[in-house]
Protein backbone atom coordinates (compact mmCIF):
# COMPACT_ATOMS: atom_id res chain seq x y z
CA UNK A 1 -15.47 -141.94 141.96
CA UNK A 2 -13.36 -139.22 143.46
CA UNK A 3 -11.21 -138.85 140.38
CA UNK A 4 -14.11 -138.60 138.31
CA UNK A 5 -15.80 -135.59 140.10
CA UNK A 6 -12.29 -133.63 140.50
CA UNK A 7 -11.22 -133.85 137.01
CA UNK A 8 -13.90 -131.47 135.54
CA UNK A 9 -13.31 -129.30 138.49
CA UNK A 10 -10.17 -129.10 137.78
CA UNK A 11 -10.66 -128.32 133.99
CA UNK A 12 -12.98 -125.84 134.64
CA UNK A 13 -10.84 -123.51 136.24
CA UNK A 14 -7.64 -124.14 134.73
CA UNK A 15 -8.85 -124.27 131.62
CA UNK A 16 -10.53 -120.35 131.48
CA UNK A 17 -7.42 -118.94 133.74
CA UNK A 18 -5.01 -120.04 130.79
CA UNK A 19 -7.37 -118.48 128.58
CA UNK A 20 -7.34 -115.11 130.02
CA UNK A 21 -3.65 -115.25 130.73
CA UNK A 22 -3.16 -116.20 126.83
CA UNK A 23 -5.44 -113.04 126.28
CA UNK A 24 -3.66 -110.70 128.17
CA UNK A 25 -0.38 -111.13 127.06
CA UNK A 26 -1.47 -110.55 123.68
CA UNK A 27 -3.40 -107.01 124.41
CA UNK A 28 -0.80 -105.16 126.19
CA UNK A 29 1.84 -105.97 124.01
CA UNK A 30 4.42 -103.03 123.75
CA UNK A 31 6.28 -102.67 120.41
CA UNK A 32 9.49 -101.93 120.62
CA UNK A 33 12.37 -100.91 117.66
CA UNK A 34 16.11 -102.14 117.83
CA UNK A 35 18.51 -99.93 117.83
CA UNK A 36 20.59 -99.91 114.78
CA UNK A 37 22.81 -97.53 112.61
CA UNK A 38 24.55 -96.08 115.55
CA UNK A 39 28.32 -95.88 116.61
CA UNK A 40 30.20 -97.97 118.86
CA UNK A 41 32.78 -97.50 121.58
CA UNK A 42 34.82 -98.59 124.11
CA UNK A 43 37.19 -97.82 127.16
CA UNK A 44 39.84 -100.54 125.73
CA UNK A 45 39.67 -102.88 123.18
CA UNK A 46 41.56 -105.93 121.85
CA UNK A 47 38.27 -106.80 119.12
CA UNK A 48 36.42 -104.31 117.54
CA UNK A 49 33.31 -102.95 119.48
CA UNK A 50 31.00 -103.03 116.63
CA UNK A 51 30.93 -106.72 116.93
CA UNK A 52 28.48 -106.01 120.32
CA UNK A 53 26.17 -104.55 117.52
CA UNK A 54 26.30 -106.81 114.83
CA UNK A 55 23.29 -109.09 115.64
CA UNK A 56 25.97 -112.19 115.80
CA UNK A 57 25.95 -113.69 119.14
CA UNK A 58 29.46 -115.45 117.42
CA UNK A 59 31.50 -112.61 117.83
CA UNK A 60 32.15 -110.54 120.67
CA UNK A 61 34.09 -107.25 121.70
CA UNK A 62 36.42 -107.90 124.07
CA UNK A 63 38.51 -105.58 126.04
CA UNK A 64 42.85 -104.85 126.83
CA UNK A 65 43.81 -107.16 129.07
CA UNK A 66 44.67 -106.39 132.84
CA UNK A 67 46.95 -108.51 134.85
CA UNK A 68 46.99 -109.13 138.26
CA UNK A 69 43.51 -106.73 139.31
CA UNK A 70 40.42 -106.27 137.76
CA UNK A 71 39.63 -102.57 136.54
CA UNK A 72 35.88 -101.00 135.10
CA UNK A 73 35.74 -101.11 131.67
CA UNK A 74 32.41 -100.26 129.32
CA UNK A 75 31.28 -100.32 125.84
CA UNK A 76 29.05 -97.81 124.29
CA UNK A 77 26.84 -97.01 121.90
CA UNK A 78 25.77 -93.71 120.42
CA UNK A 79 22.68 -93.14 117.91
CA UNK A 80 21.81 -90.47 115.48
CA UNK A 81 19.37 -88.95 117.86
CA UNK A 82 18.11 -89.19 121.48
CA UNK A 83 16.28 -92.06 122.00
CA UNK A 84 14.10 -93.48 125.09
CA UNK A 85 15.53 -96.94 125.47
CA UNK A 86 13.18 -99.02 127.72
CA UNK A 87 14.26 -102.83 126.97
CA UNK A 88 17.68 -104.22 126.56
CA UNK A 89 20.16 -107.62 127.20
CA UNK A 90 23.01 -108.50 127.54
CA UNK A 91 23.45 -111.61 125.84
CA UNK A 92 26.31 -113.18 126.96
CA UNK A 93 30.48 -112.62 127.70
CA UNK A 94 33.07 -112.49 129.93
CA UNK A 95 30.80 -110.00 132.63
CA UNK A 96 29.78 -110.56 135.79
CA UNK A 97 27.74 -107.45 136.40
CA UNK A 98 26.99 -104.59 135.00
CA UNK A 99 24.85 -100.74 135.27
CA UNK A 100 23.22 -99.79 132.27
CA UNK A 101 23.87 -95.92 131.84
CA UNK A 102 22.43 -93.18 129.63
CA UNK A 103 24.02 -89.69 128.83
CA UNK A 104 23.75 -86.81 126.01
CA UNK A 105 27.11 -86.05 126.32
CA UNK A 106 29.24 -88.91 126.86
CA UNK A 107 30.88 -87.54 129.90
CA UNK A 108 28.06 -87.24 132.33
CA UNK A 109 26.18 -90.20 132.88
CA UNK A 110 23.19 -91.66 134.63
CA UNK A 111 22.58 -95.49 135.91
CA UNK A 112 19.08 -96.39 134.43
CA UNK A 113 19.75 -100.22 135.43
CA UNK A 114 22.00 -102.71 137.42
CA UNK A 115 21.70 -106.31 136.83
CA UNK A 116 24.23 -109.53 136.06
CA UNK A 117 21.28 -111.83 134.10
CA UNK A 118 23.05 -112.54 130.91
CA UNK A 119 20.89 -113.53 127.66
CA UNK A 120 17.48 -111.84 129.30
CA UNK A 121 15.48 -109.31 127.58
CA UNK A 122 14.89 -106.67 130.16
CA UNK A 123 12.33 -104.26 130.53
CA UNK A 124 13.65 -100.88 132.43
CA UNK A 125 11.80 -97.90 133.70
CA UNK A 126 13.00 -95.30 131.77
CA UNK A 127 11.28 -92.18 130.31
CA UNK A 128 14.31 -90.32 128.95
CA UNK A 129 15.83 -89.59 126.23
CA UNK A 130 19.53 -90.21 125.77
CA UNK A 131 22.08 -90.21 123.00
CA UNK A 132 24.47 -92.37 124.54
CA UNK A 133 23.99 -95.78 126.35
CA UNK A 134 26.44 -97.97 127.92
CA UNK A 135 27.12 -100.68 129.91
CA UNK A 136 29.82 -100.51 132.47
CA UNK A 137 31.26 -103.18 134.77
CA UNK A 138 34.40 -104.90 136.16
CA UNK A 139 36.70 -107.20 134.22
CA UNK A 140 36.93 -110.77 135.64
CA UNK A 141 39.43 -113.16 135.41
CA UNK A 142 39.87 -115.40 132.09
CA UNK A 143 43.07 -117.54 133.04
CA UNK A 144 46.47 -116.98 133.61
CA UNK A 145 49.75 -116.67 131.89
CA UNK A 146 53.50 -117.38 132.19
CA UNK A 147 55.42 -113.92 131.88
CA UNK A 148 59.36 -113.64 132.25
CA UNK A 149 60.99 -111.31 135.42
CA UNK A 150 64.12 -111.00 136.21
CA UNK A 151 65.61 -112.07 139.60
CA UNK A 152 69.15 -110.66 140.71
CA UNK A 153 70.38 -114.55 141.12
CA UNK A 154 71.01 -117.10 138.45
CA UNK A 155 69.27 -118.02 136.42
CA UNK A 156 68.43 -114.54 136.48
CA UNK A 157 65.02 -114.63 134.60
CA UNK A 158 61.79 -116.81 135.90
CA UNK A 159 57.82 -116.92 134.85
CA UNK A 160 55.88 -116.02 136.98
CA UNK A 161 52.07 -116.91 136.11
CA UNK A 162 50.26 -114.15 136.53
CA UNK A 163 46.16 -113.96 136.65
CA UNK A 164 44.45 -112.10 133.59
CA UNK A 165 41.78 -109.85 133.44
CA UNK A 166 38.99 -109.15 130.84
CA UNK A 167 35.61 -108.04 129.64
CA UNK A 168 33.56 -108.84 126.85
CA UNK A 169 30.18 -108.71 125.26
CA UNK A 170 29.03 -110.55 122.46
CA UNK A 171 25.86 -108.74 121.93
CA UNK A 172 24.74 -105.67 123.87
CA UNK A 173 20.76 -105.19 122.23
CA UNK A 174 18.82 -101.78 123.00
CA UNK A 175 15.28 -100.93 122.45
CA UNK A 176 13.19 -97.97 122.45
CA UNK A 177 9.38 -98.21 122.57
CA UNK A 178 7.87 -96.88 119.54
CA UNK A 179 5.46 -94.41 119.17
CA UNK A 180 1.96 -95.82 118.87
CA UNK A 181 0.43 -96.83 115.59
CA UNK A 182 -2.43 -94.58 113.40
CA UNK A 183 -5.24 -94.74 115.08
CA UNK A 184 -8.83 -95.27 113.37
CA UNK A 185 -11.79 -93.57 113.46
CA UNK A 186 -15.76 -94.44 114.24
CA UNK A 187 -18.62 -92.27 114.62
CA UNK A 188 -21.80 -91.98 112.41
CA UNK A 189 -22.12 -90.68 108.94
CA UNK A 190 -25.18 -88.35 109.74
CA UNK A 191 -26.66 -86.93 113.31
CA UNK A 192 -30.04 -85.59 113.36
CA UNK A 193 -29.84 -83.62 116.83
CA UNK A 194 -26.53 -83.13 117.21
CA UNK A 195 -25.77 -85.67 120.07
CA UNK A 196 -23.05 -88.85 119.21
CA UNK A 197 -20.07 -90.87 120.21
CA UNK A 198 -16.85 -90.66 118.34
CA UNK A 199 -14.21 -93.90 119.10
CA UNK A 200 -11.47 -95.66 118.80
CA UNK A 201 -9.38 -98.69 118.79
CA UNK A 202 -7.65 -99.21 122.14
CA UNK A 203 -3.50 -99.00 121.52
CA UNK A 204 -0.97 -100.45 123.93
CA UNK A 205 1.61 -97.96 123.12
CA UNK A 206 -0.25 -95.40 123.79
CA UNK A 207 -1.46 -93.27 126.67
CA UNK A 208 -3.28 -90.84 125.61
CA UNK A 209 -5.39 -89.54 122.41
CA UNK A 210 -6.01 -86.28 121.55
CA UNK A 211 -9.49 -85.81 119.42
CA UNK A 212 -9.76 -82.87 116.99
CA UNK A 213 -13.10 -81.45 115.64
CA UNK A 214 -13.24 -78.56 112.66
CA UNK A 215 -17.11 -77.22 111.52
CA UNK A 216 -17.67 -76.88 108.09
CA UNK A 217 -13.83 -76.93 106.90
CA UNK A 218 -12.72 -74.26 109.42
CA UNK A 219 -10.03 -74.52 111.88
CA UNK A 220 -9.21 -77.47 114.31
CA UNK A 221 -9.44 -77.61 117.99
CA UNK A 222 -8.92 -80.47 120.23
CA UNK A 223 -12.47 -81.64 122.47
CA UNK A 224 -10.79 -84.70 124.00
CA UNK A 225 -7.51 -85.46 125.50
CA UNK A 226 -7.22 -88.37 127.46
CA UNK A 227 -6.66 -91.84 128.08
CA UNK A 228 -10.33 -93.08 126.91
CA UNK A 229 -11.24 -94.66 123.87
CA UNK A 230 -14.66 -92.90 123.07
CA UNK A 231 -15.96 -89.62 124.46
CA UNK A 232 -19.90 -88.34 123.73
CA UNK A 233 -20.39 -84.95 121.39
CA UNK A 234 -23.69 -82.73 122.16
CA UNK A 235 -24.74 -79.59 121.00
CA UNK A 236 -23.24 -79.78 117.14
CA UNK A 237 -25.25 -77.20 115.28
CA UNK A 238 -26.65 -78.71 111.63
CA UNK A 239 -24.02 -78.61 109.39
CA UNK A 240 -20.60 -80.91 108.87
CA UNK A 241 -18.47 -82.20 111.59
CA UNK A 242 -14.75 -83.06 110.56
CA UNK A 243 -12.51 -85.24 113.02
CA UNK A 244 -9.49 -86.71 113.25
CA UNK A 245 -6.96 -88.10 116.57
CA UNK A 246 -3.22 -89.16 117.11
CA UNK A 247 -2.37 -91.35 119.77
CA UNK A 248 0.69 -90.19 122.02
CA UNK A 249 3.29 -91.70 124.62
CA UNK A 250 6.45 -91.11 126.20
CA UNK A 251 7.90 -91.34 122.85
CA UNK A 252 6.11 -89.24 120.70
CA UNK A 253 2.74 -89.35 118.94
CA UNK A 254 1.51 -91.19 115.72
CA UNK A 255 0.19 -89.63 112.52
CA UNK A 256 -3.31 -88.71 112.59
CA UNK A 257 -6.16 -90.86 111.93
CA UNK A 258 -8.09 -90.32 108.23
CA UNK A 259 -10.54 -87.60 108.73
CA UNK A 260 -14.38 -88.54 109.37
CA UNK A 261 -17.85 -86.66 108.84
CA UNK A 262 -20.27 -86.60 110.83
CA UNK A 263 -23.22 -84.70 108.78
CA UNK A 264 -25.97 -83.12 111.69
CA UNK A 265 -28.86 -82.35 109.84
CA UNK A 266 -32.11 -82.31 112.08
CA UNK A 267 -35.29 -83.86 110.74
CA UNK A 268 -38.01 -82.22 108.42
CA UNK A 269 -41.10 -81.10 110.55
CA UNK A 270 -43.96 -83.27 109.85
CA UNK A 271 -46.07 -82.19 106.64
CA UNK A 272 -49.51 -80.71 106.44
CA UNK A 273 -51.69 -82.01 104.63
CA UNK A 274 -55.72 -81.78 103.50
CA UNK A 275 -58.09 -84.51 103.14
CA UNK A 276 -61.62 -84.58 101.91
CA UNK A 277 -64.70 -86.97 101.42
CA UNK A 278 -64.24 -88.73 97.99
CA UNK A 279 -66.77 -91.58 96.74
CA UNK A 280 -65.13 -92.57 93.46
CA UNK A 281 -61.68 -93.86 94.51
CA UNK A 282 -59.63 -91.56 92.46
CA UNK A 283 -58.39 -88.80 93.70
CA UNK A 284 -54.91 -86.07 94.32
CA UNK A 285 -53.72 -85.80 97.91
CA UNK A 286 -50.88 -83.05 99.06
CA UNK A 287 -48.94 -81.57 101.56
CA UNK A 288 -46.91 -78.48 101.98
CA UNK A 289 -43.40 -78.08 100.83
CA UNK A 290 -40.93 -78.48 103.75
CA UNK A 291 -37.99 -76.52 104.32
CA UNK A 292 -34.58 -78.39 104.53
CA UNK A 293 -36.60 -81.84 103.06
CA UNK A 294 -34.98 -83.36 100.00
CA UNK A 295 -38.13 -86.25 99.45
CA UNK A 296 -41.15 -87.48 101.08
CA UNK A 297 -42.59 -90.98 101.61
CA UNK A 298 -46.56 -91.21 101.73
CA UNK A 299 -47.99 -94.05 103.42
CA UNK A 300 -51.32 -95.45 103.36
CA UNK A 301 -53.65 -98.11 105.08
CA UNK A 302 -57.10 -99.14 104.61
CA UNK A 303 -59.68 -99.03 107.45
């Protein structure tokens, strides 16, 4: 009896909580672009550093080789133009800890993250620009080797085993968070007292639109700038309304939206008309003309 009254109890709050967790995951998705194209360095190297950056977890750069301590050693990467890299991993190598670092120089640099999680993307808090990225950290030790020294006794030469010392990276991946996507549009085609809404499609990039208005063709000007997805027009005088909006972030904005119209054009008064006794069902009726009407609908009803 008991297991029969807590299993739909149990359902019916498990069951909505995954739903909204499925949902939110989805809606505040952040798009994000890989890095590619750009040029890659390193402190030492005994493989090529490029392979870090050659979307092959197979290959890996690896650094000189220290004996007997460890030293710092980094790989870097350098793109075309600044970037705002907010997402990155490590994905695995010979590394047991390392500070992300950004510069736009290559000489001055500033930690932007610290971390030792191999083969985790990783989300960072960053909301500048930089040219140069790297990741810098101690060599560990790899194994040992046999090397020959010479003693002032017979047999005058020994090995020694001596610990060695490297770093490597098989893939070092770095995003930037893209700017958001072209918004769209919604308002109504025609207004007839110059009060409406004007909206838009929420973005997760973004966070902030900027709404622009021209009258009749003429010049633009901005009437909303914010983090809203709809704002409320009033006091458009009769004629045509032109908008368009861009969506912005840290990274830059997005092209603007296609343009809508929103035609205000206030109703025709109501017509005058006469009426006058008429006993053999035939007759005219009329009304005055109307200025700014383009038809007119005459309705009857009987008794």
């Amino acid at each position: 009896m008991k297991k029969s009254i807590l299993l739909p109890l149990i359902l019916m709050f498990v069951i909505p909580l995954l739903f909204i967790i499925g949902t939110d995951q989805t809606a505040f998705a952040l798009t994000y672009t890989k890095l590619t194209g750009g040029t890659a360095t390193a402190s030492s190297s005994s493989t090529s550093p490029a392979l870090a950056f050659d979307s092959n977890t197979n290959t890996a750069w690896t650094s000189s080789v220290n004996y007997n301590n460890s030293v710092d050693q980094n790989i870097r990467y350098q793109v075309s133009s600044p970037k705002i890299v907010t997402k990155y991993k490590v994905a695995s190598g010979s590394i047991s800890g390392w500070s992300l670092q950004g510069s736009n120089n290559g000489s001055s640099w500033t930690v932007l993250h610290t971390s030792s999680q191999l083969g985790q993307e990783i989300t960072i808090s960053n909301t500048t620009a930089y040219t140069y990225y790297r990741i810098t950290g101690s060599s560990v030790l790899t194994g040992y080797m046999q090397l020959p020294m010479q003693v002032p006794y017979p047999p005058y030469q020994i090995l020694v085993q001596v610990p060695i010392y490297m770093m490597s990276v098989s893939e070092l991946e770095l995003w930037a968070q893209s700017p958001p996507a072209t918004p769209t549009l919604a308002g109504p085609a025609t207004d007839a007292d110059g009060t409406y809404a004007i909206s838009w499609g929420a973005d997760p990039d973004a966070t902030s639109y900027q709404l622009e208005e021209n009258y009749n063709g003429g010049s633009w000007s901005t009437v909303y700038n914010s983090s809203g997805t709809s704002t409320s027009l009033t006091g458009r005088s009769p004629g045509t309304w032109n908008y368009r909006l861009k969506a912005t972030n840290s990274v830059g904005s997005s092209a603007y939206s296609a343009t809508i119209t929103v035609l205000v054009a206030p109703l025709p008064p109501t017509p005058a008309g006469a009426a006058s006794p008429n006993y053999t069902g035939s007759y005219t009726i009329s009304w005055n003309t109307v200025t700014g009407a383009s038809s007119y609908q005459l309705q009857e009803n009987i008794n």
